[in-house]
N, C-alpha and C. Protein backbone atom coordinates (compact mmCIF):
# COMPACT_ATOMS: atom_id res chain seq x y z
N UNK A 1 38.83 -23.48 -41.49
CA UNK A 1 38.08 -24.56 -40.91
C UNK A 1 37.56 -25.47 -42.01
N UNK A 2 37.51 -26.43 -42.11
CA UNK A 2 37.17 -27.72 -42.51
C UNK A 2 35.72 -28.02 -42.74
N UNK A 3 34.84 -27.90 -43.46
CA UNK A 3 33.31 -28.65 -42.88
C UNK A 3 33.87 -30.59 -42.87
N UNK A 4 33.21 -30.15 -41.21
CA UNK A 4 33.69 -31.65 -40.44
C UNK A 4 32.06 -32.31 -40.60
N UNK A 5 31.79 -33.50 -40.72
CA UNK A 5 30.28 -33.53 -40.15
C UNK A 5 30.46 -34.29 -39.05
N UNK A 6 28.99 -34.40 -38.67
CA UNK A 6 28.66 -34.42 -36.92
C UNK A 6 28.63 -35.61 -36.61
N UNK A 7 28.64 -36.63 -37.47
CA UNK A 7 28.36 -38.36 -37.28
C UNK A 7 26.97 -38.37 -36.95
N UNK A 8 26.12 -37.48 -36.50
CA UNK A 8 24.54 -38.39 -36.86
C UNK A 8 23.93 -36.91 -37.48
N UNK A 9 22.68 -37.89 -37.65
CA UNK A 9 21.48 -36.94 -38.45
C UNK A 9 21.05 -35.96 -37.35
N UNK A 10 20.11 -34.62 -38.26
CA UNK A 10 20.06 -33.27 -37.60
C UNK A 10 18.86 -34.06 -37.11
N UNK A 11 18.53 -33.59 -35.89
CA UNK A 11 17.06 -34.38 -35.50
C UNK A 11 15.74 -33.62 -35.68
N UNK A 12 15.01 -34.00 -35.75
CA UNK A 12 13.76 -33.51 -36.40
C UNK A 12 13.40 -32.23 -35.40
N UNK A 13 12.43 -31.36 -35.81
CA UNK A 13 12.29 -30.08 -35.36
C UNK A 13 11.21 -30.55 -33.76
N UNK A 14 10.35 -31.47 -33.78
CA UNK A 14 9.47 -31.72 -32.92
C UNK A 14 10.76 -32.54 -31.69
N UNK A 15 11.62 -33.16 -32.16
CA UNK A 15 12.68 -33.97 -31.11
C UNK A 15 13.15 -32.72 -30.66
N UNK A 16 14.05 -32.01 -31.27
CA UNK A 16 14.66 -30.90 -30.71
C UNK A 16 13.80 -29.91 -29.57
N UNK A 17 12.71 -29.77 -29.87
CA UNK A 17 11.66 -29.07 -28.88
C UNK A 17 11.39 -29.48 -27.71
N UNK A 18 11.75 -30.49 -27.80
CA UNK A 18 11.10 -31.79 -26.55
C UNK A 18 12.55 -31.54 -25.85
N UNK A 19 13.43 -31.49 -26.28
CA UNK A 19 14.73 -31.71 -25.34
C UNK A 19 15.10 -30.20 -24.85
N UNK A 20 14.57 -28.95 -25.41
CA UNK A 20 14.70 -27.63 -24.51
C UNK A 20 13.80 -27.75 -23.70
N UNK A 21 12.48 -28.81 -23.64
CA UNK A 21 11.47 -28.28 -22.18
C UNK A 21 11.81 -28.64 -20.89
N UNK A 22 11.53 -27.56 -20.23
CA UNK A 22 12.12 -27.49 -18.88
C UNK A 22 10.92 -27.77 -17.68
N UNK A 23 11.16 -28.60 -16.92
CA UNK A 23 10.38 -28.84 -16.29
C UNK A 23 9.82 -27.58 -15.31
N UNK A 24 8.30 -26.81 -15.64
CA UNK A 24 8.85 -25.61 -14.54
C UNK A 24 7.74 -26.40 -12.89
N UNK A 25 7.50 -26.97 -12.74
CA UNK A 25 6.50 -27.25 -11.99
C UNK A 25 7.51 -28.71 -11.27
N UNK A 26 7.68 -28.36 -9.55
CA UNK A 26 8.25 -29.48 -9.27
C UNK A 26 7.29 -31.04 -9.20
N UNK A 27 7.80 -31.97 -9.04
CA UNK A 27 7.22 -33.36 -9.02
C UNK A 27 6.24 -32.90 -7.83
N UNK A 28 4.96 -34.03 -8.94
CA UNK A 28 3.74 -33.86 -7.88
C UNK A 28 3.84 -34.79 -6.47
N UNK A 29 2.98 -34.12 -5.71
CA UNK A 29 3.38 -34.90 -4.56
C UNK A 29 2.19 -35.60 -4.06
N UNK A 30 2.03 -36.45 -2.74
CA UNK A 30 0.63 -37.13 -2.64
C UNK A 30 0.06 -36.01 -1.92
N UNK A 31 -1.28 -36.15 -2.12
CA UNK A 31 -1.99 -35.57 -1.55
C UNK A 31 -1.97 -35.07 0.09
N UNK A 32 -1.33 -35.77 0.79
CA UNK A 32 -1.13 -35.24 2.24
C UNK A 32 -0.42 -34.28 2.08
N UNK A 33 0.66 -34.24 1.71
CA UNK A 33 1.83 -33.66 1.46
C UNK A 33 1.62 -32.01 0.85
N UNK A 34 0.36 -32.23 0.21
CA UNK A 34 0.12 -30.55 -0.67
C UNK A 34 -0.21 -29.95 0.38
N UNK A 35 -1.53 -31.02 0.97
CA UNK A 35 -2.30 -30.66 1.99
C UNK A 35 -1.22 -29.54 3.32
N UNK A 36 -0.70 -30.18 3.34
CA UNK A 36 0.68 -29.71 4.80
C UNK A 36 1.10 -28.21 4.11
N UNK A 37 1.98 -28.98 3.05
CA UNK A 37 2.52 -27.59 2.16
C UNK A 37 1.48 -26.33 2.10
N UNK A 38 0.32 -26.74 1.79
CA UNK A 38 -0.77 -25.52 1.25
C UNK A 38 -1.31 -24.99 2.88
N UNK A 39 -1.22 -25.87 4.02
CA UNK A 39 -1.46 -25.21 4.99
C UNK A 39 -0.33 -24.20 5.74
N UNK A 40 0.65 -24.68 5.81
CA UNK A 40 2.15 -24.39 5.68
C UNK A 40 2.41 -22.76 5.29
N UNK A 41 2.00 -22.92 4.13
CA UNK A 41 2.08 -21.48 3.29
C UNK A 41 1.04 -20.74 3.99
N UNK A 42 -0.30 -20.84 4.51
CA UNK A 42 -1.34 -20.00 4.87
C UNK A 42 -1.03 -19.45 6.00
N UNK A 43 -0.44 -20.48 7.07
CA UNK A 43 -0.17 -19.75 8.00
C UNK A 43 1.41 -18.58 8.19
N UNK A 44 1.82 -19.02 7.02
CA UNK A 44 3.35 -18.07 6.74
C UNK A 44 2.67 -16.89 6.40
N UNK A 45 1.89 -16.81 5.73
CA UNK A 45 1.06 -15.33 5.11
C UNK A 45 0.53 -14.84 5.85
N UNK A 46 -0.46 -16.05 7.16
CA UNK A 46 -1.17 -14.96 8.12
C UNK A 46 -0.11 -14.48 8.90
N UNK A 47 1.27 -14.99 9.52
CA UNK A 47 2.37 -14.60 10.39
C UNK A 47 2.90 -12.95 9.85
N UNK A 48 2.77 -13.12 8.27
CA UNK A 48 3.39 -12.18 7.52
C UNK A 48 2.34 -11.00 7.66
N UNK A 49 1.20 -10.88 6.99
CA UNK A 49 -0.15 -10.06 7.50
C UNK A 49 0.04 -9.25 8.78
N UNK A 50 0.33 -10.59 9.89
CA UNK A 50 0.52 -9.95 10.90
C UNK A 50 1.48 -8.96 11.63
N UNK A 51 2.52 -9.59 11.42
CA UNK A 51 3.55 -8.66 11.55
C UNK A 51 3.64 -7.31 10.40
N UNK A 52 3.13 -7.38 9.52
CA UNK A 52 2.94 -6.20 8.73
C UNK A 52 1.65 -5.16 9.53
N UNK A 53 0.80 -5.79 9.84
CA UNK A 53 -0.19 -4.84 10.61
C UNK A 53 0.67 -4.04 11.65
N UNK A 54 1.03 -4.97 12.24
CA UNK A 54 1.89 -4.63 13.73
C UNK A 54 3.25 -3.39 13.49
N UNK A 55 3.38 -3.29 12.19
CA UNK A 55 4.44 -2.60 12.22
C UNK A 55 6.02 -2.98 12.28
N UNK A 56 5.75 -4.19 12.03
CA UNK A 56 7.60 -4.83 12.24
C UNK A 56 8.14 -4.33 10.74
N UNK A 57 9.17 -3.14 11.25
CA UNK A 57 10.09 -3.06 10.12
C UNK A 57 10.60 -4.34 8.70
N UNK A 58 10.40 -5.90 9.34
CA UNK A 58 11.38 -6.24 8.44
C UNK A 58 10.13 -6.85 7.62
N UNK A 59 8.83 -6.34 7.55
CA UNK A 59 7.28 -7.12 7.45
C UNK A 59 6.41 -6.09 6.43
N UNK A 60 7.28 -4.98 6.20
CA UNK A 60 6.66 -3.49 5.88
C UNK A 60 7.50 -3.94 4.40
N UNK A 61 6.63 -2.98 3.09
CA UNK A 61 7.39 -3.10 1.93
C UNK A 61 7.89 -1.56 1.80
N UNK A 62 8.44 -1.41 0.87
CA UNK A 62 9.42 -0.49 1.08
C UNK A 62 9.18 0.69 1.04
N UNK A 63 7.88 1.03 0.42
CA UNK A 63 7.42 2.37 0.62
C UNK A 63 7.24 2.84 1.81
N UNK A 64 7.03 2.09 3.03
CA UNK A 64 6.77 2.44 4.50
C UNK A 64 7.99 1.56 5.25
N UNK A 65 8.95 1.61 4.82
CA UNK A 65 10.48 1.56 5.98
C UNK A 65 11.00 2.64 5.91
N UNK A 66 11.82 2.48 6.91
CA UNK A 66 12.73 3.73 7.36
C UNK A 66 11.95 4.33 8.75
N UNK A 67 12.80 5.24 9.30
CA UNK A 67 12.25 5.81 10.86
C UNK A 67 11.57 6.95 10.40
N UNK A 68 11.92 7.98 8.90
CA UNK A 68 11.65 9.12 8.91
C UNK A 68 9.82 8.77 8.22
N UNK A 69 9.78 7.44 7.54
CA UNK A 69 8.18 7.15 7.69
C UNK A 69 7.48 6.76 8.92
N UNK A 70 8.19 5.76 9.63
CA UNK A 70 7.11 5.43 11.04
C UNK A 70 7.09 6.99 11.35
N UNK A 71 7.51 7.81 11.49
CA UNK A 71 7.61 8.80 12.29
C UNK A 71 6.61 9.96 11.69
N UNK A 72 6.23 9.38 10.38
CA UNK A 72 5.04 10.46 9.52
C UNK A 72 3.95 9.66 9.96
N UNK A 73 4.07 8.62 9.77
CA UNK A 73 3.42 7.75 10.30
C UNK A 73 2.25 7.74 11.48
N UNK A 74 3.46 8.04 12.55
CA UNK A 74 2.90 7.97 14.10
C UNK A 74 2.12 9.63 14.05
N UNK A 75 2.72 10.35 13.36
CA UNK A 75 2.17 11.99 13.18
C UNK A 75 0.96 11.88 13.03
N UNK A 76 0.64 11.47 11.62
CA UNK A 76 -0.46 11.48 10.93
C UNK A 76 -2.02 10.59 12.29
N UNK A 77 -1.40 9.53 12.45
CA UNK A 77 -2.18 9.05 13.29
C UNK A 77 -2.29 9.14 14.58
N UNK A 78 -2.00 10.64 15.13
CA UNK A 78 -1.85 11.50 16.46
C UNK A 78 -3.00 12.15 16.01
N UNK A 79 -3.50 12.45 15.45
CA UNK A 79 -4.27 14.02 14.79
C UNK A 79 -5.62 13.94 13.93
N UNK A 80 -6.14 14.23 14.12
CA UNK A 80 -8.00 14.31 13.50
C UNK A 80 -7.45 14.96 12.17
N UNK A 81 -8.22 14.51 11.39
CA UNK A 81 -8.25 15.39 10.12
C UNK A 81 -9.75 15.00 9.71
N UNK A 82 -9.96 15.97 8.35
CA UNK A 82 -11.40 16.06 7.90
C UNK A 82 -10.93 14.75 6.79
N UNK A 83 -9.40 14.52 6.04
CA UNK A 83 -9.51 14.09 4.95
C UNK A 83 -9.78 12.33 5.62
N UNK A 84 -9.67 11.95 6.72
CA UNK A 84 -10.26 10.62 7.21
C UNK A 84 -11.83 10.05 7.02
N UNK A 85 -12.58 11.97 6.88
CA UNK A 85 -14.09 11.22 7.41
C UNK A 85 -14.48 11.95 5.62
N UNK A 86 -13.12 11.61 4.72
CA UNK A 86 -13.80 12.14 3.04
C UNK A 86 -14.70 10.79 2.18
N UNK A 87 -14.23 9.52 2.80
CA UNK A 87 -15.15 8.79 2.34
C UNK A 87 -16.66 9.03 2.26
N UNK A 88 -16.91 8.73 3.81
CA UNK A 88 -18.09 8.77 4.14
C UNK A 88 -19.25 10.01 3.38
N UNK A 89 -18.09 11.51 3.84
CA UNK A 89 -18.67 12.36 3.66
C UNK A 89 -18.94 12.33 2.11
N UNK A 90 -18.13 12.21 1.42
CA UNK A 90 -18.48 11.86 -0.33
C UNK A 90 -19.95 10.90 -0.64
N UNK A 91 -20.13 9.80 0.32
CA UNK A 91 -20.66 9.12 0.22
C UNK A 91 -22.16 9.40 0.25
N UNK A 92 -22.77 10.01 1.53
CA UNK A 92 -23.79 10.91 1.91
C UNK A 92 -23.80 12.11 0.51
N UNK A 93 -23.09 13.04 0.56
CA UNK A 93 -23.32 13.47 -0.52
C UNK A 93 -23.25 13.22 -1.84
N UNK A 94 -22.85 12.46 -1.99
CA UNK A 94 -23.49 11.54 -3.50
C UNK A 94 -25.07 11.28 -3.37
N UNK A 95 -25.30 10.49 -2.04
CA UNK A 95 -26.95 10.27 -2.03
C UNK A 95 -27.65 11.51 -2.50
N UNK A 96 -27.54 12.60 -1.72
CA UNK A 96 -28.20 14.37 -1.70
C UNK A 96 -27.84 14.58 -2.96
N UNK A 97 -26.82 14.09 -4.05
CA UNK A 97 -26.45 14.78 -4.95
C UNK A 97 -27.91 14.19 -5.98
N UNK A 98 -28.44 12.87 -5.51
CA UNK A 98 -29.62 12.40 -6.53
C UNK A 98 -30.91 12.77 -6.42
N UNK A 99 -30.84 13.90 -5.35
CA UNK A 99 -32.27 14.34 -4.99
C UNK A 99 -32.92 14.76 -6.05
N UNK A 100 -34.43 14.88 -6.49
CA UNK A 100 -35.02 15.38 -7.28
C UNK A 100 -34.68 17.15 -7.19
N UNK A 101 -34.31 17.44 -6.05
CA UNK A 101 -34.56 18.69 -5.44
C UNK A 101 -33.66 19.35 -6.72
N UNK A 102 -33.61 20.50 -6.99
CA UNK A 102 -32.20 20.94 -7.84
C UNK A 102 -31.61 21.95 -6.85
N UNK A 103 -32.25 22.34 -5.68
CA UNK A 103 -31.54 22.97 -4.89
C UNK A 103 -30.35 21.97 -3.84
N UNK A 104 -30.73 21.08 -3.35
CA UNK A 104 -30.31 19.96 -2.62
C UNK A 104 -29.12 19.69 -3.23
N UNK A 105 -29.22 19.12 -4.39
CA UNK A 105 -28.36 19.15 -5.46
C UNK A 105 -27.24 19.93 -5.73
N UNK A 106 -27.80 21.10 -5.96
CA UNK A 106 -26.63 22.34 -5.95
C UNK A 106 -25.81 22.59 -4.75
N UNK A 107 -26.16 22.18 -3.57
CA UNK A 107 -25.85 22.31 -2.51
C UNK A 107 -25.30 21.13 -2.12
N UNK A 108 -25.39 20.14 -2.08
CA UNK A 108 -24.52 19.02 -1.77
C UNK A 108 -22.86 18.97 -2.59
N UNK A 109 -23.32 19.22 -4.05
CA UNK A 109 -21.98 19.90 -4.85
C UNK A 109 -21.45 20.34 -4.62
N UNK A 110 -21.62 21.66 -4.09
CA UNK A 110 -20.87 22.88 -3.36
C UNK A 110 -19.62 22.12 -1.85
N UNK A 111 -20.53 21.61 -1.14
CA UNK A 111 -20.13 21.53 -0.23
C UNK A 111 -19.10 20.11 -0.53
N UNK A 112 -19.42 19.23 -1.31
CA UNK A 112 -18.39 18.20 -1.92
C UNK A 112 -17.49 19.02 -2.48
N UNK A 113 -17.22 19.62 -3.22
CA UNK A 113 -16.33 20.69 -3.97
C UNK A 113 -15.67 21.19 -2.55
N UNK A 114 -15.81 21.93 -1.60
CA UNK A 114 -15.54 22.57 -0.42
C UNK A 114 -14.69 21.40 0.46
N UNK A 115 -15.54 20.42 1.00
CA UNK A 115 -14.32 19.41 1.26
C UNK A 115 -13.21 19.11 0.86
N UNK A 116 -13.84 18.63 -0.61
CA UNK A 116 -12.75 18.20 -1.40
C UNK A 116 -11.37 18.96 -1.17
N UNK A 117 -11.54 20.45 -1.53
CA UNK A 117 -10.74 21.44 -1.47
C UNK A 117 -9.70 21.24 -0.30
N UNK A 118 -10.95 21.73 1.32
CA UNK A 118 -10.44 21.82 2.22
C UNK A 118 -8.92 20.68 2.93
N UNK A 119 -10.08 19.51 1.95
CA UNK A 119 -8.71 18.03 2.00
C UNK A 119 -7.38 18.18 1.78
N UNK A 120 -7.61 18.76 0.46
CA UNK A 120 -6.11 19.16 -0.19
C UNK A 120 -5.25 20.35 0.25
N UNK A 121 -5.79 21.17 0.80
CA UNK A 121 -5.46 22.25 1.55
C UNK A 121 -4.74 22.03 2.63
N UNK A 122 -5.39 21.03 3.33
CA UNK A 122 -4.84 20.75 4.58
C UNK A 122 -3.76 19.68 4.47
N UNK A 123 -3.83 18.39 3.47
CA UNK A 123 -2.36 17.79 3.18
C UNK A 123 -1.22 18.60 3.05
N UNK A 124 -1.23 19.94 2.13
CA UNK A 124 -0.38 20.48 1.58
C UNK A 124 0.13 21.51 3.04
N UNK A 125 -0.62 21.60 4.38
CA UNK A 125 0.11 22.34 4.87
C UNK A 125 0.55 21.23 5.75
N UNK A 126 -0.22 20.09 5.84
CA UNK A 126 0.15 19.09 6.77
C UNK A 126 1.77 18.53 5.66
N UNK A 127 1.79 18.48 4.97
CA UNK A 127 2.76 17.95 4.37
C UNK A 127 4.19 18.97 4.38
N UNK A 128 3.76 20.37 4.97
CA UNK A 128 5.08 21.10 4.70
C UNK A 128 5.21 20.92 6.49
N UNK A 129 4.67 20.74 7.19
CA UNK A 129 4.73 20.69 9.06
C UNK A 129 6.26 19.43 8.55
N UNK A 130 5.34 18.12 8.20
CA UNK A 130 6.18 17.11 8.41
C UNK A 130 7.20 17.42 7.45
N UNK A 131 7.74 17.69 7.03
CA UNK A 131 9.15 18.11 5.83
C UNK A 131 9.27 18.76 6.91
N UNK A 132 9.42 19.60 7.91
CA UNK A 132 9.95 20.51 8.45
C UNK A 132 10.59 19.48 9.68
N UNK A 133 9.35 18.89 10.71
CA UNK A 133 10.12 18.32 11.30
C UNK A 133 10.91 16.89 11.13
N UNK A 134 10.73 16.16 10.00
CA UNK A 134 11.40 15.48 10.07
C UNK A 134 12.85 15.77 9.38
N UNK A 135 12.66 17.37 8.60
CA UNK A 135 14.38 17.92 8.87
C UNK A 135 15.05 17.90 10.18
N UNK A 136 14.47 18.60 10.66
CA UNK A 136 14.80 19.00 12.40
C UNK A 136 15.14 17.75 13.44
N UNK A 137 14.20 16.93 13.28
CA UNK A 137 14.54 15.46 13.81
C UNK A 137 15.39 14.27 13.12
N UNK A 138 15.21 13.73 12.14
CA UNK A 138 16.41 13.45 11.43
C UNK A 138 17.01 14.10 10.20
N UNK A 139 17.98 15.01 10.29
CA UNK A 139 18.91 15.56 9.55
C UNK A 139 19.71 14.81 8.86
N UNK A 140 19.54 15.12 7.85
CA UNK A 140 20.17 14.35 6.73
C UNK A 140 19.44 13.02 5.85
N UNK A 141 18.18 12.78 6.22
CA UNK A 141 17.19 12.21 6.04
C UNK A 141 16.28 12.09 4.62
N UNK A 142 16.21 12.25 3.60
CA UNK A 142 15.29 12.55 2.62
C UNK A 142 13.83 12.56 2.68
N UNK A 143 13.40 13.93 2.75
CA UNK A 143 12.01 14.29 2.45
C UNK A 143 11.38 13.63 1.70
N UNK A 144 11.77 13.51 0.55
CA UNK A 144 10.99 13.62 -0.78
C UNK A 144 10.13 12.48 -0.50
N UNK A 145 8.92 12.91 -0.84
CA UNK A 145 7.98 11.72 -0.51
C UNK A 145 6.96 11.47 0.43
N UNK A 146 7.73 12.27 1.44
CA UNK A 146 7.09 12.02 2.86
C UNK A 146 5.25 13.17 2.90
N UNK A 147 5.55 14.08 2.26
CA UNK A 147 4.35 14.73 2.15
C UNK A 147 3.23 14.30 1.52
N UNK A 148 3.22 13.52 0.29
CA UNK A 148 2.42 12.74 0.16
C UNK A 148 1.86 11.44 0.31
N UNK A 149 2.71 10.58 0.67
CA UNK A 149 2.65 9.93 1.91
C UNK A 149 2.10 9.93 3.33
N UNK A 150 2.22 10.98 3.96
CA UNK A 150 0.94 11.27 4.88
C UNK A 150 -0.19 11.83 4.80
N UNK A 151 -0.38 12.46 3.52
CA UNK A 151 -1.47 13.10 3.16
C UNK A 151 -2.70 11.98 2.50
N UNK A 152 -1.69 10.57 2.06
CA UNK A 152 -2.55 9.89 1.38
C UNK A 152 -2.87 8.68 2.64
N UNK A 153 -1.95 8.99 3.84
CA UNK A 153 -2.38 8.08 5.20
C UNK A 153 -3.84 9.04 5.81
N UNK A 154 -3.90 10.67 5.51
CA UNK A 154 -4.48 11.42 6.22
C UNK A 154 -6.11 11.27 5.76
N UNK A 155 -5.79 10.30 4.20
CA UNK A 155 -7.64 10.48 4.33
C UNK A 155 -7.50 9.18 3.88
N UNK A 156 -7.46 8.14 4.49
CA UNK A 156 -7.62 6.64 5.19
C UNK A 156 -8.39 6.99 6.07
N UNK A 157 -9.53 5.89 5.79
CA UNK A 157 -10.17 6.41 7.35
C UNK A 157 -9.23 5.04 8.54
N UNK A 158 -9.18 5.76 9.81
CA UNK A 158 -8.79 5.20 10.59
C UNK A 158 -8.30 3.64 11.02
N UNK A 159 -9.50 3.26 11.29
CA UNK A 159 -9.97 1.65 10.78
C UNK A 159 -8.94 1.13 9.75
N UNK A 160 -8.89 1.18 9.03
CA UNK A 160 -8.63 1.04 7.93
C UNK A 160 -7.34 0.95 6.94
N UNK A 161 -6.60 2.06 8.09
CA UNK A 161 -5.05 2.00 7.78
C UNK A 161 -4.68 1.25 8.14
N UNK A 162 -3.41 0.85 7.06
CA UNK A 162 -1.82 -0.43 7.49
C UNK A 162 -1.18 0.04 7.02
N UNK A 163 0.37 -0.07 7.93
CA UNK A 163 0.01 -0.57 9.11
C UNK A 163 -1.23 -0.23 10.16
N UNK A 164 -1.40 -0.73 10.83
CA UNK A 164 -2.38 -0.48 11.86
C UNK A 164 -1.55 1.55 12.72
N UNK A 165 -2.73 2.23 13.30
CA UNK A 165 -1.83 3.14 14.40
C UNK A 165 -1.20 2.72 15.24
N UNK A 166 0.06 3.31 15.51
CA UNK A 166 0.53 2.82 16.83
C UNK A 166 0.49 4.00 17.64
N UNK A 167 0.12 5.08 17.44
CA UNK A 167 -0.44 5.82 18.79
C UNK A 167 -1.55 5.68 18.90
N UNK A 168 -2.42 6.84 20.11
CA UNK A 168 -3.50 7.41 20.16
C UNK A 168 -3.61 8.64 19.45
N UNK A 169 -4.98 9.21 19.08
CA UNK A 169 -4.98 10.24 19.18
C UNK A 169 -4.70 11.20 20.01
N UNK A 170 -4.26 12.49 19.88
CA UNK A 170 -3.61 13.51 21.00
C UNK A 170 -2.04 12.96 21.50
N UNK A 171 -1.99 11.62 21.31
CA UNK A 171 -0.71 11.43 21.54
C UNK A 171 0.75 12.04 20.73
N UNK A 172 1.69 13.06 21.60
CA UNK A 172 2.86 13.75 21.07
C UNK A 172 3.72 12.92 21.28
N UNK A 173 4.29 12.14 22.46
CA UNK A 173 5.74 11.49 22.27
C UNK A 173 5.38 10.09 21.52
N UNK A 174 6.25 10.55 19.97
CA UNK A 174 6.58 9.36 19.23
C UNK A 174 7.58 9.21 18.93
């Protein structure tokens, strides 16, 4: 190869910079126009919100699609558990835990320790129920996951979960 030259001068380091910037922000628009756009978008998010509360498969992110989750899902929110009312109960006993008392004290511990426990106790058998039936009901299905996944729906308090329940309590056909 030849050194050919280029017919013009190398251009200065500040020109060259200017001609890689990329515009990332589209052209501004008038003010009505954001106005629409920015309302536009709010109500796409509340549509989206909503249908995510509601449970629409295509509205859910991906940790909660599939049938073999609605279906831990609908389980979990058939059924009382203690790990729903662990907020609260943590909460109250935190207060008792500041008593001057040192007996009060010792005793509110205990029994926080004892919940606590009982919480985890009961995910871990609630979590081998659902591995069981959602073998039995969809076969061929992948577990993995699903146990902690309802265990971490099981102490949500009620209220509170999203999706929203779509049973009742006591309710079996899901």
């Amino acid at each position: 190869m030849e050194n050919q030259k280029k017919g013009r001068p190398t251009p200065k380091r500040k020109e060259a910079e200017k001609q890689r910037v990329i515009p990332r922000l589209a052209p501004a628009a008038d003010k009505a126009t954001k106005k629409l756009l920015k309302e536009e978008a709010r109500k796409n998010r509340i549509a989206q919100r909503a249908a995510f509360m509601r449970g629409d498969e295509s509205a859910l992110p991906p940790r909660d699609r599939g049938q073999a989750r609605r279906f831990v899902r609908n389980y979990i929110d058939s059924r009382r558990s203690i790990g729903e009312f662990f907020l609260p109960i943590v909460m109250v006993l935190l207060f008792f835990g500041l008593s001057p008392n040192p007996q009060v004290r010792v005793v509110a511990t205990i029994i926080l320790y004892g919940v606590a426990l009982y919480s985890v106790i009961e995910g871990f058998v609630v979590g081998r129920k659902i591995k069981s039936k959602v073998r039995d009901r969809f076969p061929g299905e992948p577990t993995k996951g699903l146990a902690v996944y309802g265990w971490v729906r099981s102490t949500q308090i009620r209220r509170l979960r999203a999706p929203l329940p779509q049973v009742k309590r006591g309710e079996k056909n899901f």
